[in-house]
Protein backbone atom coordinates (compact mmCIF):
# COMPACT_ATOMS: atom_id res chain seq x y z
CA UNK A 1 0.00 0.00 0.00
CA UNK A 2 1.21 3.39 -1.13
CA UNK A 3 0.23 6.98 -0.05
CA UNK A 4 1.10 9.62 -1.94
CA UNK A 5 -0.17 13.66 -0.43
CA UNK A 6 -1.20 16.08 -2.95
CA UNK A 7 -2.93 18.43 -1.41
CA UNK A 8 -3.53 19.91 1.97
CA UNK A 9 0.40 19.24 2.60
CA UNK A 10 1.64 21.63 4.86
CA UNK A 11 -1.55 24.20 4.18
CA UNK A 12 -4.79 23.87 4.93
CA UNK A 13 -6.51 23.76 1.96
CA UNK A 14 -7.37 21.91 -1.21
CA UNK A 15 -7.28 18.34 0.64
CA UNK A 16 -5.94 15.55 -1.71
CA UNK A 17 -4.14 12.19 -1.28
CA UNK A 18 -3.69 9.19 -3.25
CA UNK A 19 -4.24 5.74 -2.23
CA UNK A 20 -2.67 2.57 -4.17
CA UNK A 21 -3.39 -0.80 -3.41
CA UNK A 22 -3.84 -3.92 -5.22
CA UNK A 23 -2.73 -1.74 -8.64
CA UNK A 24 -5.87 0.30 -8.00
CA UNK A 25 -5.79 4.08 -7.05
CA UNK A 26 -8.10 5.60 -4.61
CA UNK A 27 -8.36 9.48 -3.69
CA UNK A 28 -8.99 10.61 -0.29
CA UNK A 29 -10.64 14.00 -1.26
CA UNK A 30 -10.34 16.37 -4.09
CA UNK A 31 -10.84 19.81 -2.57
CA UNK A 32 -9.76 23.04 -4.18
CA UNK A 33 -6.35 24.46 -3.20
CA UNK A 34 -7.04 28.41 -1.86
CA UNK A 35 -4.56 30.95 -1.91
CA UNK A 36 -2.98 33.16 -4.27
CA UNK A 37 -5.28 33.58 -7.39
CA UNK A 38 -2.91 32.38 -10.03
CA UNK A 39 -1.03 30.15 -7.98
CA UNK A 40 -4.12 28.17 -6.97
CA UNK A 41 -5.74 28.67 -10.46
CA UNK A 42 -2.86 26.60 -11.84
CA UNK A 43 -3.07 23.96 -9.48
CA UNK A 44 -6.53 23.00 -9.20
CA UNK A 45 -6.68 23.38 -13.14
CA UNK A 46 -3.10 21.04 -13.54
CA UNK A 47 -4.01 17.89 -11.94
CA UNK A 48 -0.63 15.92 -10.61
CA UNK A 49 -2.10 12.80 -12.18
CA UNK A 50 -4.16 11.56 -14.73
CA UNK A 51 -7.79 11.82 -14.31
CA UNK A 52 -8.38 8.52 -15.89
CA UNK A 53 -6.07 6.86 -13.70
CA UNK A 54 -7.90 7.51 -10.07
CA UNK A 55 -10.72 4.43 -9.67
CA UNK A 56 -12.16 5.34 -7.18
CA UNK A 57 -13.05 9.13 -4.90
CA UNK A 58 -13.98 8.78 -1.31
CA UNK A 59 -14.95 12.08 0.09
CA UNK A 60 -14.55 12.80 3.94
CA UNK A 61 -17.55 15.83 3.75
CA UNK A 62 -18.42 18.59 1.74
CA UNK A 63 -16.77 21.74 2.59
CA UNK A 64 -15.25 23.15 -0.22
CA UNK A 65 -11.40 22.86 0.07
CA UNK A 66 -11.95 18.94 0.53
CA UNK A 67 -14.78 18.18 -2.22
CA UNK A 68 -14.75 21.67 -4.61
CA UNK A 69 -12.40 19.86 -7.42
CA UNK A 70 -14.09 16.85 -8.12
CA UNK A 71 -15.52 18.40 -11.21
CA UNK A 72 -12.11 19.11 -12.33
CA UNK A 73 -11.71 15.44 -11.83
CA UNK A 74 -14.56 14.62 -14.02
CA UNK A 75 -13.96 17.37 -16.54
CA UNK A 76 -10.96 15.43 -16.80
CA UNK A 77 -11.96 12.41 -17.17
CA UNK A 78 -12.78 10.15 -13.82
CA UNK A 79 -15.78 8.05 -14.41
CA UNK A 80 -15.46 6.09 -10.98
CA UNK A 81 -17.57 6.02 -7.85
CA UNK A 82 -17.55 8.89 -5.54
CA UNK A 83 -18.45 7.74 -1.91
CA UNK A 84 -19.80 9.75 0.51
CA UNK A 85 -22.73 10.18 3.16
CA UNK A 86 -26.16 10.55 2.27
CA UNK A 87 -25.53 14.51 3.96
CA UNK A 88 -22.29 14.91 2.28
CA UNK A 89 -23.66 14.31 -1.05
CA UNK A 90 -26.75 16.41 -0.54
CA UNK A 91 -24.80 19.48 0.45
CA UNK A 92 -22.17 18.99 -2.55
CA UNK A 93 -25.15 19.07 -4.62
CA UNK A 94 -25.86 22.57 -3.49
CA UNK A 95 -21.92 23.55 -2.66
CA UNK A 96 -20.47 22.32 -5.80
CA UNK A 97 -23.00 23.75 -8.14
CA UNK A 98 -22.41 26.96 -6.52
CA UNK A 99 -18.76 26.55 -6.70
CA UNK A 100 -19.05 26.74 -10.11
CA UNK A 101 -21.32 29.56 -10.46
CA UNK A 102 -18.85 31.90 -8.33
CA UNK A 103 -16.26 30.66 -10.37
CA UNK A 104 -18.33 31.95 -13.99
CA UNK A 105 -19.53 34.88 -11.92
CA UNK A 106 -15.51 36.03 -11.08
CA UNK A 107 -14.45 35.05 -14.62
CA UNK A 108 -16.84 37.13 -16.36
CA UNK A 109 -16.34 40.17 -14.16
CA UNK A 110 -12.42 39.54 -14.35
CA UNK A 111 -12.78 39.39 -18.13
CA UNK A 112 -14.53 42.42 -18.62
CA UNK A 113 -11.26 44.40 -17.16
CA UNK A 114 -8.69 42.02 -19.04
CA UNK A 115 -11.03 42.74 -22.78
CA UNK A 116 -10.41 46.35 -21.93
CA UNK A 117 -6.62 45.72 -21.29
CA UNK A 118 -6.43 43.83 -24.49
CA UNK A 119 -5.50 40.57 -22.60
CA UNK A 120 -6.53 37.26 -23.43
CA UNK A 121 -9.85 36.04 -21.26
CA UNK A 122 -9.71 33.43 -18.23
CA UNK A 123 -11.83 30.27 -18.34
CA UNK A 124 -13.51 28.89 -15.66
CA UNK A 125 -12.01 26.06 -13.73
CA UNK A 126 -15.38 24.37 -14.19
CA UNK A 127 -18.90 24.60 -15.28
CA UNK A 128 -22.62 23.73 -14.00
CA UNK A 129 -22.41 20.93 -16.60
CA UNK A 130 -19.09 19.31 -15.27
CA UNK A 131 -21.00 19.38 -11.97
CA UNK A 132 -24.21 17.64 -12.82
CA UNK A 133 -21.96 14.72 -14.68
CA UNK A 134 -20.15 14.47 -11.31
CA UNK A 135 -23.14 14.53 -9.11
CA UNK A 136 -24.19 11.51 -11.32
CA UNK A 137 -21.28 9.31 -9.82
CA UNK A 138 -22.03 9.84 -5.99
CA UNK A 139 -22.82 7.01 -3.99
CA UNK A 140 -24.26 7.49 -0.37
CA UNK A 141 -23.58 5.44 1.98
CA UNK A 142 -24.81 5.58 5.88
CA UNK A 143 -22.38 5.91 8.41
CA UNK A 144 -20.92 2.80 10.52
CA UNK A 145 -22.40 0.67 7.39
CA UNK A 146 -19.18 -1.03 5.49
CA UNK A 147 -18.73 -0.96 1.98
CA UNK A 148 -16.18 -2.53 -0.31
CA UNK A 149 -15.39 -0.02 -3.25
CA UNK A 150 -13.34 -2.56 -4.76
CA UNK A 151 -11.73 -5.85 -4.39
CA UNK A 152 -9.08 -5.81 -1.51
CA UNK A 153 -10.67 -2.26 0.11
CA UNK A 154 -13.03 -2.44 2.85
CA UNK A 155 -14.20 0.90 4.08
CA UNK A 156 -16.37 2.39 6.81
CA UNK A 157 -17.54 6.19 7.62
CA UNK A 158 -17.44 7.41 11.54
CA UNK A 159 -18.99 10.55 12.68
CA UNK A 160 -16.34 13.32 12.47
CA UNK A 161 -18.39 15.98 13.90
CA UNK A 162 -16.89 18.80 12.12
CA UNK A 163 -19.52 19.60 9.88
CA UNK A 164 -23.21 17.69 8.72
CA UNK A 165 -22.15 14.99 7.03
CA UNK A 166 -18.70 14.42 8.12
CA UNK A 167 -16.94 11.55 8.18
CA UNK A 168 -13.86 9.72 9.67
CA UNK A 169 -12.71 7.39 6.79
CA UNK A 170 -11.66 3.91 8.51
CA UNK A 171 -9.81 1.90 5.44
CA UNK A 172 -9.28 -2.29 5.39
CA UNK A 173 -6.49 -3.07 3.11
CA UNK A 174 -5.92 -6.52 2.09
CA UNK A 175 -3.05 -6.68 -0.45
CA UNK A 176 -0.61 -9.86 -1.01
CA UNK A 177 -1.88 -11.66 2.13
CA UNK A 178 -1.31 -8.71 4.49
CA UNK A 179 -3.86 -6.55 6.38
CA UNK A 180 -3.66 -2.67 7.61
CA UNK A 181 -6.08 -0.13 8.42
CA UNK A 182 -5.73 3.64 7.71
CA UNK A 183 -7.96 5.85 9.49
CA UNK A 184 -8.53 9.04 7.25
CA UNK A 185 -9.60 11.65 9.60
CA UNK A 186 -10.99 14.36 7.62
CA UNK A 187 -11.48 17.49 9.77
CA UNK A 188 -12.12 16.52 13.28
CA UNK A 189 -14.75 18.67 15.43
CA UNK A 190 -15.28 19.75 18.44
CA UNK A 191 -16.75 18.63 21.57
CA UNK A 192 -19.97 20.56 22.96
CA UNK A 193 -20.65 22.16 20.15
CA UNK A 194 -24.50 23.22 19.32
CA UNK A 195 -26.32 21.13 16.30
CA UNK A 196 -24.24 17.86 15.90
CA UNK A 197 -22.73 15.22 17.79
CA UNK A 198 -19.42 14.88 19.24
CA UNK A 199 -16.80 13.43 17.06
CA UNK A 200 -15.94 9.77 17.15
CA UNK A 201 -12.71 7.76 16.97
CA UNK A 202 -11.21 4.93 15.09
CA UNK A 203 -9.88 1.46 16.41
CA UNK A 204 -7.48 -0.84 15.11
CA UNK A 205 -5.44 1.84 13.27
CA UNK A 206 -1.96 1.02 12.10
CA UNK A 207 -1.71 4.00 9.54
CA UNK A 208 -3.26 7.51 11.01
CA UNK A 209 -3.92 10.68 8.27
CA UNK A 210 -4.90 13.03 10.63
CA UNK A 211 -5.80 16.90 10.55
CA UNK A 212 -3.81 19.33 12.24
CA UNK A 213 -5.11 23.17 11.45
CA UNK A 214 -5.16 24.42 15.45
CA UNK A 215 -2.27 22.25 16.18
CA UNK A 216 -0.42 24.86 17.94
CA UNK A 217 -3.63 26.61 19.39
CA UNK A 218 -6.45 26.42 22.09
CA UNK A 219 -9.80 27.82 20.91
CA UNK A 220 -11.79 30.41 23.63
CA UNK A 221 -15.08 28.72 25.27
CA UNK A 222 -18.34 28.90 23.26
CA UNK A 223 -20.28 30.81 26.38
CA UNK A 224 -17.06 33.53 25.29
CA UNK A 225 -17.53 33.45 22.01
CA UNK A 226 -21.22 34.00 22.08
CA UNK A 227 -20.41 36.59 24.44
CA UNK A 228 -18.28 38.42 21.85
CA UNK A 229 -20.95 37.63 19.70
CA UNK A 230 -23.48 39.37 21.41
CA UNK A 231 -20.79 42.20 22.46
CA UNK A 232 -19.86 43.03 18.98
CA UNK A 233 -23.55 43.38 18.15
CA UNK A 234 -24.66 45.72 20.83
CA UNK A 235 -21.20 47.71 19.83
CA UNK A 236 -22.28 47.98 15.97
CA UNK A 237 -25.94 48.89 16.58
CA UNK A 238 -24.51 51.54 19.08
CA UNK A 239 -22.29 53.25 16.30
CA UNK A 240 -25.18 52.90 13.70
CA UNK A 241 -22.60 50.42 11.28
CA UNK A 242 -22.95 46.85 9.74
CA UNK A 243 -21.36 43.68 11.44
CA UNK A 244 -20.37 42.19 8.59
CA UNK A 245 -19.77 38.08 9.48
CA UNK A 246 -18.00 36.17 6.29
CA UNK A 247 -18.92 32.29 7.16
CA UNK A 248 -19.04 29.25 5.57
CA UNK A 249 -22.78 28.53 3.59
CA UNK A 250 -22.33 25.06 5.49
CA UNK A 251 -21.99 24.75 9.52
CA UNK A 252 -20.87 28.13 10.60
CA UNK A 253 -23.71 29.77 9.13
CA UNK A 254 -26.18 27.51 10.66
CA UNK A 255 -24.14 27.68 14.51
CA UNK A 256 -24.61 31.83 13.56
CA UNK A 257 -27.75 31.86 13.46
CA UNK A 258 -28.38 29.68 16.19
CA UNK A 259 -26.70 31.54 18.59
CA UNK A 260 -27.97 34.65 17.62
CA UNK A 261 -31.47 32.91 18.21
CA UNK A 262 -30.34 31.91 21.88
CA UNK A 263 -30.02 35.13 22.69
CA UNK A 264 -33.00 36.74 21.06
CA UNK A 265 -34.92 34.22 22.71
CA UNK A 266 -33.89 35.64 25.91
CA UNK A 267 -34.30 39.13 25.43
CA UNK A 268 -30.59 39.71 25.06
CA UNK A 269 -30.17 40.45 21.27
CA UNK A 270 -30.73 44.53 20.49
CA UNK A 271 -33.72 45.24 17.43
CA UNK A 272 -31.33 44.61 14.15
CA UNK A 273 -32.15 43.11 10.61
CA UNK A 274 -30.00 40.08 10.56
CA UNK A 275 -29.56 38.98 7.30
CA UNK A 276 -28.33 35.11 5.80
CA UNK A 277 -27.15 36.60 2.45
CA UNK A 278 -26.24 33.57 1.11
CA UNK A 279 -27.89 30.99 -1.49
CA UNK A 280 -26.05 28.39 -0.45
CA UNK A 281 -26.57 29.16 2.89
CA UNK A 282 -30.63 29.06 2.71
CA UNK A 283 -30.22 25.36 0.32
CA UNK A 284 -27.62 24.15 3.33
CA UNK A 285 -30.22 24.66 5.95
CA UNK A 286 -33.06 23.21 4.02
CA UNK A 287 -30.56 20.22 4.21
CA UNK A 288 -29.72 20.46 7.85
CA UNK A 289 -33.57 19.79 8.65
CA UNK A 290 -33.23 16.41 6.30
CA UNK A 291 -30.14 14.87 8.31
CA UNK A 292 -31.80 14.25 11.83
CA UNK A 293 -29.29 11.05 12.06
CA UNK A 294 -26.42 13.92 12.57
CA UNK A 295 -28.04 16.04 15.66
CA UNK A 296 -26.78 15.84 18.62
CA UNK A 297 -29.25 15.44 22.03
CA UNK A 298 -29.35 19.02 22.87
CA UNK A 299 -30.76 19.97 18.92
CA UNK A 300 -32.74 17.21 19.16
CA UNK A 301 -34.65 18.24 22.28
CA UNK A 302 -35.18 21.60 21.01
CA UNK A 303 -36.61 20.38 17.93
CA UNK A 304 -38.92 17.43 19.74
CA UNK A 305 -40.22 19.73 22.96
CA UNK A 306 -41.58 21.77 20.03
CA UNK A 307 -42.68 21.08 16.91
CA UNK A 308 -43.71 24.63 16.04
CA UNK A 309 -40.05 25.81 16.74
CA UNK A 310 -37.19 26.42 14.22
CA UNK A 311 -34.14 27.21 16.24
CA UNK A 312 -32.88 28.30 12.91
CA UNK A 313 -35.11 31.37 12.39
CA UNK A 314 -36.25 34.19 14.94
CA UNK A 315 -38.08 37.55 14.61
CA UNK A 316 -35.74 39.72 12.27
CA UNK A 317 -33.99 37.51 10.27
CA UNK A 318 -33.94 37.20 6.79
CA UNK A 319 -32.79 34.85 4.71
CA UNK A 320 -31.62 36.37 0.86
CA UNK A 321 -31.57 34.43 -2.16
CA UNK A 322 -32.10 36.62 -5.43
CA UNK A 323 -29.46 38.91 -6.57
CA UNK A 324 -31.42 42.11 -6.08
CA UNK A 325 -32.05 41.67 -2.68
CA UNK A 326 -28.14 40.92 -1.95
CA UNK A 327 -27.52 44.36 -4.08
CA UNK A 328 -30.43 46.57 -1.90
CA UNK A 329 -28.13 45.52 1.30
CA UNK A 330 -25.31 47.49 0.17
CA UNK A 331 -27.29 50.63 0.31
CA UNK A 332 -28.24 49.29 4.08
CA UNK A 333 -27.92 52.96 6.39
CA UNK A 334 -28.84 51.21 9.53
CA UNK A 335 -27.47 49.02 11.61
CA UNK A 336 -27.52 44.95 10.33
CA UNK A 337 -25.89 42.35 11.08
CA UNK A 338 -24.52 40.61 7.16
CA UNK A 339 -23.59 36.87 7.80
CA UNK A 340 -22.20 35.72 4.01
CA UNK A 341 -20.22 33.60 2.08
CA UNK A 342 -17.14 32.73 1.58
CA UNK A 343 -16.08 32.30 4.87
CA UNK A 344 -12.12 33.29 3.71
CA UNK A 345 -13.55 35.99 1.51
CA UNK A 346 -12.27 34.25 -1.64
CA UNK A 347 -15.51 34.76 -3.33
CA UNK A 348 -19.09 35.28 -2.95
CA UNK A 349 -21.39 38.14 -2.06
CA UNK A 350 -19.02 39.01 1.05
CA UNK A 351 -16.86 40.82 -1.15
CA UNK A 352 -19.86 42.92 -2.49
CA UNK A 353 -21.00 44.10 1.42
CA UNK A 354 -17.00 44.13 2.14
CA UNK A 355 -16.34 46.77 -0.76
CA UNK A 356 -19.98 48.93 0.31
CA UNK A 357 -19.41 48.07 4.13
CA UNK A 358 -15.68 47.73 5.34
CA UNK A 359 -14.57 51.00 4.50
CA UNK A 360 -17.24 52.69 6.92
CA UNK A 361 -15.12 53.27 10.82
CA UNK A 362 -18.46 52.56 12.19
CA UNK A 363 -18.93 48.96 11.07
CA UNK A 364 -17.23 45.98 11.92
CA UNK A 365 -15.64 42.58 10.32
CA UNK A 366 -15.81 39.59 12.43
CA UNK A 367 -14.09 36.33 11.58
CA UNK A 368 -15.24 32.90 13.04
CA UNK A 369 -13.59 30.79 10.95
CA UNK A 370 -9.98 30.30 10.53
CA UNK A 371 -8.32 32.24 7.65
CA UNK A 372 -5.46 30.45 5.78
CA UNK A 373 -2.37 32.14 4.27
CA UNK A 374 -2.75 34.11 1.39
CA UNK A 375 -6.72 34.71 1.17
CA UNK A 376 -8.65 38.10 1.55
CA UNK A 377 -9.72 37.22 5.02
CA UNK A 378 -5.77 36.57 6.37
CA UNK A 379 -5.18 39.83 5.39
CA UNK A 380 -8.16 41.68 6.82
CA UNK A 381 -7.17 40.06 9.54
CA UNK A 382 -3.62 41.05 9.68
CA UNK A 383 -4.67 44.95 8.95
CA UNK A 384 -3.17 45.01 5.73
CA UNK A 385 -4.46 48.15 4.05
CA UNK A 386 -5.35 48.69 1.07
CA UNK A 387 -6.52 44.99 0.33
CA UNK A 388 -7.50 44.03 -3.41
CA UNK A 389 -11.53 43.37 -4.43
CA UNK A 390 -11.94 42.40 -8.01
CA UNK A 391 -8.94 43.61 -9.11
CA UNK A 392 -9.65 47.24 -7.34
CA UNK A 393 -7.93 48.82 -4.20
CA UNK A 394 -9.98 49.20 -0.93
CA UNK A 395 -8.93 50.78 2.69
CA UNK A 396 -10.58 48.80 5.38
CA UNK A 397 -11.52 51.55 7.91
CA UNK A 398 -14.35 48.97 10.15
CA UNK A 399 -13.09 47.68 13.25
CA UNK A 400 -12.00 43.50 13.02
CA UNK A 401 -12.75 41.14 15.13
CA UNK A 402 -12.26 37.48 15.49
CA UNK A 403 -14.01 34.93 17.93
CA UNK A 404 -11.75 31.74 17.85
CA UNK A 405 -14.56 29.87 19.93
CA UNK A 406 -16.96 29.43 16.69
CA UNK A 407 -14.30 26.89 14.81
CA UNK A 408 -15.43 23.78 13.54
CA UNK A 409 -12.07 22.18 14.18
CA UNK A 410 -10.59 20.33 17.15
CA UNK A 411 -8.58 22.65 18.95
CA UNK A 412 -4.25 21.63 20.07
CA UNK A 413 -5.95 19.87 23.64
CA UNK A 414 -9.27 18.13 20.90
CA UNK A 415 -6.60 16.85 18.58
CA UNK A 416 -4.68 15.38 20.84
CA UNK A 417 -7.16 13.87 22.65
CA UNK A 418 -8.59 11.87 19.49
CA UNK A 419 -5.23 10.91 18.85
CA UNK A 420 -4.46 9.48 22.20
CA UNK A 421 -7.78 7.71 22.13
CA UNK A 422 -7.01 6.13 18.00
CA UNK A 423 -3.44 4.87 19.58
CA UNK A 424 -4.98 3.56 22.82
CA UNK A 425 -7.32 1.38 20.69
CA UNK A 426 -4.65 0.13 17.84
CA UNK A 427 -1.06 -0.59 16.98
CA UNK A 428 -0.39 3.20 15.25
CA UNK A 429 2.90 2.80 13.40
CA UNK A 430 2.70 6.36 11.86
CA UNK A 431 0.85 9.27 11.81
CA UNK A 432 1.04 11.82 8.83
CA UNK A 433 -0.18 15.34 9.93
CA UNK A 434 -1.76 17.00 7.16
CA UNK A 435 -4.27 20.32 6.74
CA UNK A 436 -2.18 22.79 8.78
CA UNK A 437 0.06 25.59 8.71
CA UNK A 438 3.85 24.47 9.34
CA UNK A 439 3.63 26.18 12.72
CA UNK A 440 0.67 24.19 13.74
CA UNK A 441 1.53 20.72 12.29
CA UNK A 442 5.23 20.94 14.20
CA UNK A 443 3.41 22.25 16.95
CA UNK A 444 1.16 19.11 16.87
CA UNK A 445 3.91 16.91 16.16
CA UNK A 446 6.13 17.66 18.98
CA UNK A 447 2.69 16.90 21.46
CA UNK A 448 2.16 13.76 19.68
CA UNK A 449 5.64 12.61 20.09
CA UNK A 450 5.32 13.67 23.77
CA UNK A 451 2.51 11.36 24.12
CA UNK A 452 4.80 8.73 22.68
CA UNK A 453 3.72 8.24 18.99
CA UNK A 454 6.14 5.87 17.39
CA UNK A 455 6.54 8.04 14.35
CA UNK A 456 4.99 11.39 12.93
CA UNK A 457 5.49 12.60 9.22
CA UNK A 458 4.68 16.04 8.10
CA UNK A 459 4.35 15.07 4.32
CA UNK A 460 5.59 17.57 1.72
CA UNK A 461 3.23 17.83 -1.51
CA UNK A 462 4.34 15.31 -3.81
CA UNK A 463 5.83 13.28 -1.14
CA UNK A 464 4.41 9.51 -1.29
CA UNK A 465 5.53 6.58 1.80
CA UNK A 466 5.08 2.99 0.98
CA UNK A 467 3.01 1.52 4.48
């Protein structure tokens, strides 16, 4: 059995890695690498192998930097199986299509300046059609409920409580008389967090592919960050400005508004238009209310004490889908609170409200989601001024914010917890740390070793181990 990593090595995006056994390839993920527009153009358009090649796709969940290339893949030329969860491949059904629709959208608005330059126009990575042909070639599959993708590969999908949907990937290899399991992680969640369950763990591992984006850090407590929540609310209403919150269509929008519907239902959330503008967004939670199998007991209770109830939806929110109504709220004069997508501001209608609402001092930018190198969000973040939008300069003059405590992710103290418990119930021989910043991932790697993990790799892209 051979592992090869091609993506989400040493950064946290565009997760990729490629599994041989038996002669037969299988990829772990085929997310879209973010980061520097032509740098990550090029290499989610230049594939490091041949389409045609890969048998077989199985997909850990839907977020965008693990799943938003498969219809490269296919555009390609993959005509395998792509196997998911029944949630996964609902979402991706939304996500994907929409992927491809901000991708035509930036194009065409790109083009328009490079026709006027006299330069050559950009095609899109992908189109609508290359996603339809690849949501043709999903398979769902329930989770804890083996399947054998192909001869030699037995393969079962764990709870991963990062987002709805997610899945720890637990892989049986049987190859020239010899068995090993590899335990895929995915992203790993968090514990206590509002909505889903708690993540699970893996037994029997001998090969671990594990996350590691808050390798080096501890997040704050979720009663603090819906504190800051509230906080930063009460501050922007005060000043008469927009909170503007970029977050991901899937699972941080949803925990957004749920919070925020905590605390209007007990009297603590000020009179402000709260606004989901965000297609994708509205689709994702139409699919949340499908996926009762992912809840966890507390979401559960609220939805089963009553029936009339929609934790997702209070007095004063709004949820946008047509274009016009997006445009009206960047003529907003009052205070609002803006929750949009892309959570890294690397597309999306969040650059729209960012280039209307960011350069006001009396709004503000809050990040809950983590911001990897090279996007528009790091460098809000950072306070780099003036930042780029569509090719135009803009000052950032709102106050930003960030509230560590609304990650998906496993925190440093999460991560090494799962791991501890995967190496208390196997014979781990190595552990390859991948989706994380190098600080992070060595960060990570020197707990892991503490804890006495026989051997920890920090793969380089490219870099393939024979197990």
């Amino acid at each position: 059995m051979k592992i090869q990593f091609w993506g989400a090595a040493r950064t946290v995006t565009g997760s990729m890695h490629l599994l041989e056994v038996n002669g037969q390839r299988v990829l772990l993920d085929c997310g879209l690498y973010q980061g520097r527009r032509k740098e990550a153009f090029e290499r989610n358009r230049g594939l490091p192998f041949k389409a045609t090649d890969i048998d077989t796709v199985i997909l850990s969940h839907a977020h965008i930097d693990h799943s938003g290339n498969l219809p490269s893949l296919v555009r390609a030329g993959f005509r395998g199986c792509i196997y998911s969860t029944s949630a996964t491949r609902d979402l991706c059904a939304y996500m994907l299509v929409d992927s491809a629709h901000l991708q035509e959208n930036d194009v065409r608005f790109v083009n328009k300046r490079r026709k006027k330059q006299g330069k050559v126009p950009f095609e899109p990575l992908y189109t609508k059609d290359d996603v339809v042909e690849t949501l043709k070639l999903f398979r769902s599959i329930d989770y804890d409920l083996p399947f054998e993708p192909m001869a030699g590969l037995r393969v079962l999908f764990r709870d991963a409580g990062h987002i709805l949907g997610s899945a720890i990937v637990i892989i049986d290899a049987s190859e020239k008389g010899r068995e090993s399991r590899l335990v895929f992680s995915g992203d790993i969640g968090r514990k206590g967090l509002p909505i889903l369950r708690d993540p699970r763990t893996a037994e029997g591992a001998d090969f671990v592919i594990m996350e590691s984006t808050y390798g080096s850090r501890e997040h704050e407590t979720v009663a603090n960050a819906k504190n800051l929540l509230l906080e930063t609310v009460l501050d922007v209403t005060d000043k008469g400005g927009r909170l503007l919150i970029p977050a991901f269509a899937v699972g941080r929008t949803q925990e957004i508004v749920y919070r925020l519907n905590q605390l209007w239902e007990d009297g603590s959330l000020p009179p402000v238009d709260v606004y989901v503008d965000s297609p994708l967004a509205v689709n994702a939670t139409s699919v949340f209310r499908l996926h009762p199998e992912c809840y966890d007991e507390e979401y559960i209770e609220v939805m089963l004490n009553d029936t009339n109830r929609d934790p997702l939806n209070f007095e004063g929110l709004s949820y946008v889908r047509s274009t016009d109504g997006s445009k009206a709220l960047n003529a907003l004069d009052r205070p609002a609170v803006i929750i949009s997508a892309s959570g890294m501001c690397e597309g999306g209608r969040i650059l729209h409200h960012l280039r209307h609402h960011a350069i006001d001092p009396a709004s503000t930018v809050l990040f809950v989601s983590f911001q990897a190198e090279h996007t528009l969000g790091r460098k809000i973040l950072e306070g780099r001024n003036p930042v780029s939008i569509y090719g135009e300069e803009y000052e950032i003059r709102a106050s930003v914010r960030k509230a560590e405590g609304y990650s998906a992710h496993a925190d440093r103290s999460g991560l090494l917890s799962w791991a501890a418990r995967v190496r208390a119930e196997g014979d781990v021989k190595h552990i390859f740390l991948v989706h994380g910043e190098e600080e992070g991932m060595s960060a990570l790697a020197g707990g892991l070793r503490e804890q006495g993990a026989p051997d920890v790799q920090l793969p380089q892209r490219g870099q393939a181990y024979e197990l």
